[in-house]
Protein backbone atom coordinates (compact mmCIF):
# COMPACT_ATOMS: atom_id res chain seq x y z
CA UNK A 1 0.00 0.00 0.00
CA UNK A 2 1.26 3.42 -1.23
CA UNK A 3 -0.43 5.58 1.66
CA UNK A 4 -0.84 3.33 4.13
CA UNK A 5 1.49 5.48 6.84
CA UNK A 6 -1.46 8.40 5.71
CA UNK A 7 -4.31 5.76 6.25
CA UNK A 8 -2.85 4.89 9.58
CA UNK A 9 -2.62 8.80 10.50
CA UNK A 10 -6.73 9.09 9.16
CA UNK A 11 -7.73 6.20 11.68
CA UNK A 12 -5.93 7.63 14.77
CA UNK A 13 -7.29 11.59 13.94
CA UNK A 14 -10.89 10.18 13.52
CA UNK A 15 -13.43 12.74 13.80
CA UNK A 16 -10.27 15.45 13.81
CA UNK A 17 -10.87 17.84 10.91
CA UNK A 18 -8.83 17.03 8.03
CA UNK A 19 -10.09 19.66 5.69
CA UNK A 20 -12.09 23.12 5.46
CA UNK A 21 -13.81 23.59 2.17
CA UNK A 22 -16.28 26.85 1.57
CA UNK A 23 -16.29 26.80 5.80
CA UNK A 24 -17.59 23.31 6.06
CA UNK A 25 -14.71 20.62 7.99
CA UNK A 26 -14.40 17.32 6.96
CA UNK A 27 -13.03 14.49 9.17
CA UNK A 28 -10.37 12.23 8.93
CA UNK A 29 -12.96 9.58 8.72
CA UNK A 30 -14.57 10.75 6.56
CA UNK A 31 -11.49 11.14 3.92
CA UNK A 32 -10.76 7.82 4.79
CA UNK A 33 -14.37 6.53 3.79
CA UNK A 34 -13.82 8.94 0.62
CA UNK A 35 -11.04 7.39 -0.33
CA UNK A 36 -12.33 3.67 -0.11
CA UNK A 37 -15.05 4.69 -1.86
CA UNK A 38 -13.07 6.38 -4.59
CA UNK A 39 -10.71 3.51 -5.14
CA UNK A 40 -13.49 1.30 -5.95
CA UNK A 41 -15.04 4.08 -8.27
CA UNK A 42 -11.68 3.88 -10.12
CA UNK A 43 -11.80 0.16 -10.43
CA UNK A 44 -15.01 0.14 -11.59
CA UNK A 45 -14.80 2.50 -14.40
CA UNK A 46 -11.87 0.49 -15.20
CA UNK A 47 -8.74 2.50 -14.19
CA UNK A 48 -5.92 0.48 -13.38
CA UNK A 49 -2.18 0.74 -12.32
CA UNK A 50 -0.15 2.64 -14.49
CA UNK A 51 -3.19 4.72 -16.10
CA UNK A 52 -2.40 8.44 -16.94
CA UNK A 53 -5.24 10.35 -15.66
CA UNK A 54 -5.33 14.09 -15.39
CA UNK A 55 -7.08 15.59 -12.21
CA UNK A 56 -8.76 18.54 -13.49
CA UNK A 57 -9.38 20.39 -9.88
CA UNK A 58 -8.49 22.86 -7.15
CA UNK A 59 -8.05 21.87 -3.32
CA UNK A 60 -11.43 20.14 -2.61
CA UNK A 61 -12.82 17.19 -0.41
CA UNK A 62 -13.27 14.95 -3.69
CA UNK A 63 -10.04 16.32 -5.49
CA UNK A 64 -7.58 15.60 -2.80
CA UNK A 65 -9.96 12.07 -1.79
CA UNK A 66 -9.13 11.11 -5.44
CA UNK A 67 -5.56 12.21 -5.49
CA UNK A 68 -4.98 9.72 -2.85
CA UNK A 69 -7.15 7.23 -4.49
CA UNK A 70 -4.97 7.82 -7.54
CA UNK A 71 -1.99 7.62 -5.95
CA UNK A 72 -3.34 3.61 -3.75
CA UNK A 73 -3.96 2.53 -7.30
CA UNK A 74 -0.29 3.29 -8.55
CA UNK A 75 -1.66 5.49 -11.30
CA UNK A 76 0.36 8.24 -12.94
CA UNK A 77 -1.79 11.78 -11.54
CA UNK A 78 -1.78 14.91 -13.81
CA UNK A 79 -2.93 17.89 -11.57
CA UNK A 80 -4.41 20.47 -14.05
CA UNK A 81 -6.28 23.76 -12.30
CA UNK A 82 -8.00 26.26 -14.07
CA UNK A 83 -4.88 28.54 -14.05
CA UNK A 84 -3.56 26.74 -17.41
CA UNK A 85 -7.54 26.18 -18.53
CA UNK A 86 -6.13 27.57 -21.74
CA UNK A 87 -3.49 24.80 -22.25
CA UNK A 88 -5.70 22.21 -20.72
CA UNK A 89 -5.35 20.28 -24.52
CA UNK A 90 -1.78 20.84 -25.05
CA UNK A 91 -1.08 19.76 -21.34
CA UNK A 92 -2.96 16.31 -21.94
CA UNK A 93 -1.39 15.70 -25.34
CA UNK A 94 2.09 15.75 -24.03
CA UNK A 95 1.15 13.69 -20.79
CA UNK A 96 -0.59 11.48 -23.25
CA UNK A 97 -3.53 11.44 -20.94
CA UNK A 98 -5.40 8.07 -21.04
CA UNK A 99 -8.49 9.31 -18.44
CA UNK A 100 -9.67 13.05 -17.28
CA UNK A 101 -11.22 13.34 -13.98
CA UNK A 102 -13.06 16.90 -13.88
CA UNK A 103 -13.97 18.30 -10.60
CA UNK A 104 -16.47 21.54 -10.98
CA UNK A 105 -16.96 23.94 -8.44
CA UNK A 106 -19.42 22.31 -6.82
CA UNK A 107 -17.24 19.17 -6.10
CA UNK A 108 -19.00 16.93 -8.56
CA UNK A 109 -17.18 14.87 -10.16
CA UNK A 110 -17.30 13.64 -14.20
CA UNK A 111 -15.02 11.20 -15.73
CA UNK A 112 -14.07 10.72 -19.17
CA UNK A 113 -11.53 7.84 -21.42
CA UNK A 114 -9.88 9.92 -24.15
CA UNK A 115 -8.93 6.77 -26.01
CA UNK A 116 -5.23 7.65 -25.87
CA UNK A 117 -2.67 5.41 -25.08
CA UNK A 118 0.35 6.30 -23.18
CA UNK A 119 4.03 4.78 -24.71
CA UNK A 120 6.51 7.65 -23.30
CA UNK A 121 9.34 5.40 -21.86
CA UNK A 122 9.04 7.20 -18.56
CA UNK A 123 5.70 6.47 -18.22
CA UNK A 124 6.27 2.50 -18.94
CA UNK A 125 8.58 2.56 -16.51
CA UNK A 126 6.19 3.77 -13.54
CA UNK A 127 3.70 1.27 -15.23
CA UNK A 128 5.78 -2.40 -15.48
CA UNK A 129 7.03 -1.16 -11.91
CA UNK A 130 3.77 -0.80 -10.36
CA UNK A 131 4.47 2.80 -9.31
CA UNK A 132 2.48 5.86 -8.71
CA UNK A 133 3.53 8.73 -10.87
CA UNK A 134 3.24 12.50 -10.60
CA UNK A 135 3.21 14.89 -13.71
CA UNK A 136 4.07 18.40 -13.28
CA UNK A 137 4.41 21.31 -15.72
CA UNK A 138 6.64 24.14 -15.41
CA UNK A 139 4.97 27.70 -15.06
CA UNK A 140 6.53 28.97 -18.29
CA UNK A 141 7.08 32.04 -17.83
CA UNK A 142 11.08 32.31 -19.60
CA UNK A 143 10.15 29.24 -22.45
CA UNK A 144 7.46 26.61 -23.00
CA UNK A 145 6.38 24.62 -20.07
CA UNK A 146 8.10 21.26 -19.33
CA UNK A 147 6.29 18.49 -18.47
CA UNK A 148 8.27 16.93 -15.27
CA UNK A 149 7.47 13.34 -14.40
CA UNK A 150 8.06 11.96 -11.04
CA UNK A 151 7.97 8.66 -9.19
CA UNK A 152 5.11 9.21 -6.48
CA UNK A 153 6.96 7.17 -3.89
CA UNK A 154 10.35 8.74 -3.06
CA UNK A 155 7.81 12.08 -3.12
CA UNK A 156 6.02 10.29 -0.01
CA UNK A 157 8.91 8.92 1.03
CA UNK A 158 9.77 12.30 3.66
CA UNK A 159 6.04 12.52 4.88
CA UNK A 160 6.34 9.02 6.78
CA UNK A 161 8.54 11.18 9.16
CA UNK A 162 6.18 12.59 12.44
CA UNK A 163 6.36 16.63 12.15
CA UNK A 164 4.40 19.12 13.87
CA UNK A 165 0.62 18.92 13.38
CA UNK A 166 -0.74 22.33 11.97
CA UNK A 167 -3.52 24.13 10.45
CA UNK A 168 -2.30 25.45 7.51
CA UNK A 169 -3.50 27.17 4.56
CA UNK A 170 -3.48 25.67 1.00
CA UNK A 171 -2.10 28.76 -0.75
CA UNK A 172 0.00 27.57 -3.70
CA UNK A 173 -2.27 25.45 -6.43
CA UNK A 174 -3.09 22.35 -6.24
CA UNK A 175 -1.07 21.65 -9.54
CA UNK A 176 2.27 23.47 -7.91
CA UNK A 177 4.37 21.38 -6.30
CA UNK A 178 4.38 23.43 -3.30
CA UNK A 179 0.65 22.61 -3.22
CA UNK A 180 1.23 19.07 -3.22
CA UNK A 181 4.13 19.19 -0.63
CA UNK A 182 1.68 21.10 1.88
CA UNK A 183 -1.49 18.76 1.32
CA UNK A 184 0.68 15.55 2.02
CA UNK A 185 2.54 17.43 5.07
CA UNK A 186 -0.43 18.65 6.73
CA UNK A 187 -2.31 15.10 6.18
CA UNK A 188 0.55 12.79 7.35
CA UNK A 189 0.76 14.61 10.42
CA UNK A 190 -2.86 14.94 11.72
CA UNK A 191 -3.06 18.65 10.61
CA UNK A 192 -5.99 20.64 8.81
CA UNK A 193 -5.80 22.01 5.62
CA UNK A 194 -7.93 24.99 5.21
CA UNK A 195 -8.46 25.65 1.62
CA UNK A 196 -9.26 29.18 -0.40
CA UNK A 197 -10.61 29.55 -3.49
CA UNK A 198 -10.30 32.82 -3.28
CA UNK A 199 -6.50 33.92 -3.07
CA UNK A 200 -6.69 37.95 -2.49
CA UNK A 201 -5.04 39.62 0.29
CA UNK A 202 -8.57 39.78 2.39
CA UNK A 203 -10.03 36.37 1.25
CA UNK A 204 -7.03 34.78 2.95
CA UNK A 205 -7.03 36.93 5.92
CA UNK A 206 -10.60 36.00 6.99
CA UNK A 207 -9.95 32.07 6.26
CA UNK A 208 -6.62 32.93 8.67
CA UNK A 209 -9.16 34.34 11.13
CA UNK A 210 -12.62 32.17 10.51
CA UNK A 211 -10.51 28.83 10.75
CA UNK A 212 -7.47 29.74 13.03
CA UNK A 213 -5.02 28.94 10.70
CA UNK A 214 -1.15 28.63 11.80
CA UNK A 215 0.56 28.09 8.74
CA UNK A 216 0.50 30.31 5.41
CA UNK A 217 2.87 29.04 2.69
CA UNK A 218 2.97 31.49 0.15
CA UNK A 219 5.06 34.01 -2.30
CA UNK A 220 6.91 37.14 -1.91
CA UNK A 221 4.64 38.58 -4.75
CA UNK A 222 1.29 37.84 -2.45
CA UNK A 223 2.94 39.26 0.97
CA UNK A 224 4.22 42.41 -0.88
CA UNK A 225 -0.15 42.47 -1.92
CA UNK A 226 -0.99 41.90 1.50
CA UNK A 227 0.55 44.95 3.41
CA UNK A 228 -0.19 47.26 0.36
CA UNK A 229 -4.01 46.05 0.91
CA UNK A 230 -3.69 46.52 4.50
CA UNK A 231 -6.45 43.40 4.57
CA UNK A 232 -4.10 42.61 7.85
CA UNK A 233 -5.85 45.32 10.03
CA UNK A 234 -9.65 44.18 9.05
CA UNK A 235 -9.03 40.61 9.89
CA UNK A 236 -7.77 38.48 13.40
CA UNK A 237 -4.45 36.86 12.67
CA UNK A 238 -3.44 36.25 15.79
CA UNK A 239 -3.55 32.44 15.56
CA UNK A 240 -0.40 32.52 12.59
CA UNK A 241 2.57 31.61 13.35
CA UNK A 242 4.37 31.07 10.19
CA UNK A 243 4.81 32.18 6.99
CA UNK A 244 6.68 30.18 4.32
CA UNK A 245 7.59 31.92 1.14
CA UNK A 246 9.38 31.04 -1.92
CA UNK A 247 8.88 30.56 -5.64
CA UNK A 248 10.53 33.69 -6.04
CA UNK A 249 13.43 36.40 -5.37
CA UNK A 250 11.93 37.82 -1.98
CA UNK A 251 12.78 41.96 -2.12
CA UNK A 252 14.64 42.63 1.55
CA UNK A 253 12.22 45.79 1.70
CA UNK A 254 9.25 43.63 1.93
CA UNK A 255 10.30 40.96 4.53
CA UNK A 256 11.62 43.60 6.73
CA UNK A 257 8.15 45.73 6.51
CA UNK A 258 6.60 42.31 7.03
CA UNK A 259 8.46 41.31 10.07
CA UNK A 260 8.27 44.89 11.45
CA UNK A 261 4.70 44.83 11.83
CA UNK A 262 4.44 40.61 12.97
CA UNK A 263 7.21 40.40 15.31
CA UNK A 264 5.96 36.96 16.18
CA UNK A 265 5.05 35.08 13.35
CA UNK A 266 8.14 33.36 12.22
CA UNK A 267 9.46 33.67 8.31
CA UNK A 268 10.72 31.16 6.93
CA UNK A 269 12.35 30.93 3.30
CA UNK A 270 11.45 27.89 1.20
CA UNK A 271 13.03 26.32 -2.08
CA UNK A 272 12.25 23.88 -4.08
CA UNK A 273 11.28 22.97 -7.52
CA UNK A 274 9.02 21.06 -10.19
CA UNK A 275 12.00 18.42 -11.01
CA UNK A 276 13.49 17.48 -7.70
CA UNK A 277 10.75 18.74 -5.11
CA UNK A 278 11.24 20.48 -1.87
CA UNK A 279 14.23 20.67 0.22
CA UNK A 280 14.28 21.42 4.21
CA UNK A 281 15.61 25.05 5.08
CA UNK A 282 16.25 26.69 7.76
CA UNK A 283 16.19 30.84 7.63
CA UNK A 284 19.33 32.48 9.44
CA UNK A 285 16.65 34.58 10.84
CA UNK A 286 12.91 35.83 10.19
CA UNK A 287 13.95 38.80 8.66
CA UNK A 288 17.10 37.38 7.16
CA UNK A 289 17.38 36.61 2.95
CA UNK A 290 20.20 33.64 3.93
CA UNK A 291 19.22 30.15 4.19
CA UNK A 292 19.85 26.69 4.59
CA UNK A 293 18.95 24.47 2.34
CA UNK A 294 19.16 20.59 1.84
CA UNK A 295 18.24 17.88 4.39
CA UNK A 296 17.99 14.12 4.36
CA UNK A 297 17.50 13.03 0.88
CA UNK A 298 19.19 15.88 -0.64
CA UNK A 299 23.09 17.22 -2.00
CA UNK A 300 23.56 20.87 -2.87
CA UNK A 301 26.55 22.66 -4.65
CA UNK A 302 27.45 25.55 -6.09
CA UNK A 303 29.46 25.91 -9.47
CA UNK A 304 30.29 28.73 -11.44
CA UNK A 305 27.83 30.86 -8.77
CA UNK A 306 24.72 28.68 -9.54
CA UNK A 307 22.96 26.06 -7.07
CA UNK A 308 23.02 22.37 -8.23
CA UNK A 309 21.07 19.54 -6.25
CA UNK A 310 20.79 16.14 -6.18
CA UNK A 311 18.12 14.28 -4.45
CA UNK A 312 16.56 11.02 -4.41
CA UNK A 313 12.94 12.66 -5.05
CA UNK A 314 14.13 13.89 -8.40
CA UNK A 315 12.61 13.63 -11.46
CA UNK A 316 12.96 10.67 -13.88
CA UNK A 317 12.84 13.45 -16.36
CA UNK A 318 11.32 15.73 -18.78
CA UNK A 319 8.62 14.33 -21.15
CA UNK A 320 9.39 17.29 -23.73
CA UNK A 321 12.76 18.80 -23.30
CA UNK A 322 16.41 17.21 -23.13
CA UNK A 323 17.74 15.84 -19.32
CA UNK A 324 18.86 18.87 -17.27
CA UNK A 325 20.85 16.84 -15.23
CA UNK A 326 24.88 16.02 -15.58
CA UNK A 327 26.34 12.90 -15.87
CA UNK A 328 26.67 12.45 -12.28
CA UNK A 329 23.07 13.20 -11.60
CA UNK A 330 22.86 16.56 -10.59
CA UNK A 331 20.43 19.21 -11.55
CA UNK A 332 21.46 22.41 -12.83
CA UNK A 333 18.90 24.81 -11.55
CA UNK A 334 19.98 28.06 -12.98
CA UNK A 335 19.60 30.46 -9.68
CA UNK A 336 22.34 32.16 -8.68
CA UNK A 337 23.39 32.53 -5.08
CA UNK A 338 25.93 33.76 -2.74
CA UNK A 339 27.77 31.61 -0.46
CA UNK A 340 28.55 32.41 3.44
CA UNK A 341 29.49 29.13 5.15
CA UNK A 342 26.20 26.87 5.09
CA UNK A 343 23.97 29.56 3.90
CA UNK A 344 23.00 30.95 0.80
CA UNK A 345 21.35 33.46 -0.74
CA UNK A 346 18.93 33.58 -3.43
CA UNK A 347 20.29 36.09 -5.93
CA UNK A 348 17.82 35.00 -8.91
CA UNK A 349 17.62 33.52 -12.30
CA UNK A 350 20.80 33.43 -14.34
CA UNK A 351 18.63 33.50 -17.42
CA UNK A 352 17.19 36.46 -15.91
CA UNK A 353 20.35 38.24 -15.11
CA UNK A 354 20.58 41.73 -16.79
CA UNK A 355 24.65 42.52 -18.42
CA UNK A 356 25.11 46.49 -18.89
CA UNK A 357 28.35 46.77 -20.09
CA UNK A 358 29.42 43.90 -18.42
CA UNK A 359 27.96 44.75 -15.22
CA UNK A 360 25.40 41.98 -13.27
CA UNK A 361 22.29 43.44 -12.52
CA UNK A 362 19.59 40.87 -10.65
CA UNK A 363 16.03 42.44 -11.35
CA UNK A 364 14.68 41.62 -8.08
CA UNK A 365 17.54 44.36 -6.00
CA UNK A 366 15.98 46.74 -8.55
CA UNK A 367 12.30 46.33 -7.56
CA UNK A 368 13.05 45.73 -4.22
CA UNK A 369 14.42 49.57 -4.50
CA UNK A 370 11.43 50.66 -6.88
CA UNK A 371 9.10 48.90 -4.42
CA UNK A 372 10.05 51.43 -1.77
CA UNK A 373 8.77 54.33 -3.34
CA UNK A 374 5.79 55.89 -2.57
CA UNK A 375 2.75 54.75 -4.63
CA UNK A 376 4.08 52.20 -6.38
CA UNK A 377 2.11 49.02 -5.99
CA UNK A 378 4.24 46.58 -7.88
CA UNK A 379 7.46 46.37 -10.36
CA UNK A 380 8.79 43.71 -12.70
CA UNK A 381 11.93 44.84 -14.01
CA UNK A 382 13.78 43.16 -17.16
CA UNK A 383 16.84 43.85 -19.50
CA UNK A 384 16.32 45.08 -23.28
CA UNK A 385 18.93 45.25 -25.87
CA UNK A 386 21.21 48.79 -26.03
CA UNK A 387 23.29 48.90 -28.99
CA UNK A 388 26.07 50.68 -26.72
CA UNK A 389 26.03 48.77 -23.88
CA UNK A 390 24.63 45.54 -24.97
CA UNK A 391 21.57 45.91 -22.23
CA UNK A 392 19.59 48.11 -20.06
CA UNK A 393 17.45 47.95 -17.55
CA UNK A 394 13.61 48.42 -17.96
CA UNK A 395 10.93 48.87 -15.89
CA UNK A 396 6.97 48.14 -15.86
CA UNK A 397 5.25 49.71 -12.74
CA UNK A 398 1.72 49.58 -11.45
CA UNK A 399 0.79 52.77 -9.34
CA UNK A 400 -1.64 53.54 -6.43
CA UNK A 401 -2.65 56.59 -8.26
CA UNK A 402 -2.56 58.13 -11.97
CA UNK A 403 0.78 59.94 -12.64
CA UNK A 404 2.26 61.31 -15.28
CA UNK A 405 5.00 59.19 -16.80
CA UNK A 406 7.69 62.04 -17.19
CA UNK A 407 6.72 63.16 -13.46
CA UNK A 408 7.04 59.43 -12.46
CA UNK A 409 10.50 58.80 -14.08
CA UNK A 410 11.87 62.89 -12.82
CA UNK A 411 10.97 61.42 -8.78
CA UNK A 412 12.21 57.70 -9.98
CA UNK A 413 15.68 59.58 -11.12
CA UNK A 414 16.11 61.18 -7.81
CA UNK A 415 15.24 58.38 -5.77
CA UNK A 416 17.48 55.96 -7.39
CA UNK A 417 20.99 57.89 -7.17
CA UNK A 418 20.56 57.71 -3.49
CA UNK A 419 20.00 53.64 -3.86
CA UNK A 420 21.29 52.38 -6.75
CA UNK A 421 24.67 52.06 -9.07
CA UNK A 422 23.77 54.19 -12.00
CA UNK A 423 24.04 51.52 -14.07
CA UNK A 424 21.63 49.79 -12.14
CA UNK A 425 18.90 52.77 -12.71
CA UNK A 426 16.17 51.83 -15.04
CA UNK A 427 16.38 53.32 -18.31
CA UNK A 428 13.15 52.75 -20.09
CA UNK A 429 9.93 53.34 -17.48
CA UNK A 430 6.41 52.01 -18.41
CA UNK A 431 3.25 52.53 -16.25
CA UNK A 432 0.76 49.78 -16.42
CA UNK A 433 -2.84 49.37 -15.42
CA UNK A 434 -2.53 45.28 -15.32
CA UNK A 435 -1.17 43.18 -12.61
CA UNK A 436 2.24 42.26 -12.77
CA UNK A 437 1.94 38.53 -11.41
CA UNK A 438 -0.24 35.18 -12.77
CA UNK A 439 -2.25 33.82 -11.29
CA UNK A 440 0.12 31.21 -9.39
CA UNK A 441 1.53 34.97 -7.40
CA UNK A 442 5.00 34.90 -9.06
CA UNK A 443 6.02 37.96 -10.58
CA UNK A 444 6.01 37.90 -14.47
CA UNK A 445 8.88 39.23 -16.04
């Protein structure tokens, strides 16, 4: 049995509340009961091992009752959420999707064959070996989205350790493999999971306060939204006592405002990613950018500036792109960082790395400057082509208020020469009315 350490966990919580969906908390028992009753729904309808089925859902009591299901019956799980609705086809094509389960917003629940057939080596593999799989796709945002396959069981393989039992909120989507990591970590250890469907700065704030949440793994993009909404004063968070961020750069202006004004909820930096999972850290301190990362299960290095890892949860590899690993397994994850004994810090994407005259420039130090000023609501700040210099920085801000674009960029000017190298200093300003991040709150460049 694939889940039977969770299974175990279920019996022992009992009645305990194992889930909050639209304010309503479901049991431990009664997951249980859903997932017995799922499994033979699956057998039924003729879904065996090794089937590729795509879970078409956001955190629900059916969704994650069938993702365990999925995962008991060693099938190969395709989380799909209606933040890629628009790739939905593409997405099943190159998982060669052999079943769709479609959860609406009502939790009902359809199922449909597509008649495909799945022959990716990969995917054979997990079959003949009678092992769960787990099919993730990349956000996109630099290239085209790669389609990560995992083997489900070194993935389960940490949560069989006892941690701390928590209520957390599920923040990060259910197709993110931070969403994944919190579902399994707050289930294996007798935890709630307090969903949102919701994901603004007050919907989460009064789900905090309705449901007492402790735990709120999120984004530097969502808590920079948060204190510029304020929604912090109009709801009781007095029952949170941490808040995990990653997925992105986090600007030093923003964790220090954040840990000014919540002295006592602990911050703590998180990394992982799609193709090897997530790796224990430890911040140097809540208001500190340096961190530990690693833990049983996992190597790091650093060559040339940029993190490698290896780690027995890794990926068995892309389904559309080359391997990303070297010959002696490690994977090259492109982030820069900065050493200082065991800790390291985040400096950002090397792809994203801005060269002005042969000077580094890392976006996020730029908007964590432009962040400070006042009326600026967010930044995203990327490199275009100079003919003299071979780049330059550029700048798209979103403003509190209307402002002239000359007016903005005069105040900008000034601001910057007290902050910034001058080659740092964006050169090319654009105001814009839309919102800078997807809908997964990661900052799109």
């Amino acid at each position: 049995m694939h889940i039977d350490f969770l299974l175990t966990v279920f019996r022992e919580q009992g009645l305990g509340d194992a889930l909050i969906w639209r304010d309503r908390a479901y049991s431990y028992e009664w997951m249980a009961e859903a997932i017995e009753r799922w499994c033979s729904e699956l057998r039924d309808r003729g879904v065996e091992s090794g089937t590729v089925v795509s879970l078409e859902a956001d955190f629900s009591p059916n969704s994650v009752a069938l993702m365990l299901a999925l995962i008991e019956r060693a099938c190969i799980i395709v989380p799909l959420t209606t933040s890629v609705q628009m790739k939905k086809p593409e997405f099943r094509s190159i998982a060669e999707v052999e079943f769709i389960i479609k959860i609406d917003s009502a939790d009902a629940v359809q199922f449909r064959a597509t008649g495909a057939t799945a022959r990716h080596e990969f995917l054979n593999s997990l079959k003949n070996g009678g092992r769960p799989g787990l099919i993730l796709f990349s956000s996109g945002s630099t290239g085209k989205n790669k389609a990560s396959v995992h083997d489900f069981v070194p993935l389960l393989e940490k949560f069989r350790v006892p941690r701390h039992s928590k209520r957390s909120i599920t923040f990060l989507l259910f197709d993110h493999i931070g969403g994944v990591n919190t579902l399994l970590y707050v289930l294996s250890n007798g935890g709630c999971v307090i969903t949102v469907e919701d994901r603004s700065p007050d919907a989460v704030c009064a789900a905090i306060a309705s449901h007492r949440g402790q735990i709120l793994p999120t984004s530097p993009t969502f808590i920079n939204l948060l204190l510029l909404s304020e929604a912090y004063k109009r709801h009781d968070l007095s029952s949170l006592e941490l808040v995990t961020y990653g997925t992105e750069v986090m600007p030093r202006n923003t964790l220090e405002c954040f840990h000014r004004l919540f002295p006592g909820i602990r911050m703590l930096q998180t990394y992982g990613l799609s193709e090897v999972g997530i790796l224990r850290s430890k911040s140097k301190s809540s208001d500190s950018l340096w961190v530990k990362v690693g833990g049983e299960g996992f190597e790091t290095r650093v060559v040339d500036g940029l993190l490698e890892i290896k780690a027995q949860s890794a990926m068995l590899g892309y389904l559309n792109a080359d391997s990303p690993f070297t010959e002696d397994g490690w994977f090259q994850t492109g982030d820069a960082v900065e050493v200082d004994g065991d800790y390291l810090r985040i400096l950002g994407r090397k792809s994203e790395i801005i060269n002005v005259g042969g000077e580094k420039v890392y976006p996020a130090e730029v908007e964590s400057v432009l962040q400070l000023m006042e009326g600026v609501e967010d930044v995203a700040v990327t490199g275009r082509t100079n003919p003299i210099t071979g780049q330059m920085v550029t700048a798209r801000v979103k403003l509190t208020a209307d402002e002239p674009v000359t007016e903005f960029r005069k105040r900008m000017g000034h601001f910057c020469r007290q902050r910034l190298a001058r080659f740092k200093i964006p050169q090319k300003v654009e105001l814009v009315a839309e919102s800078l991040h997807g809908e997964r709150f990661k900052k799109m460049r």
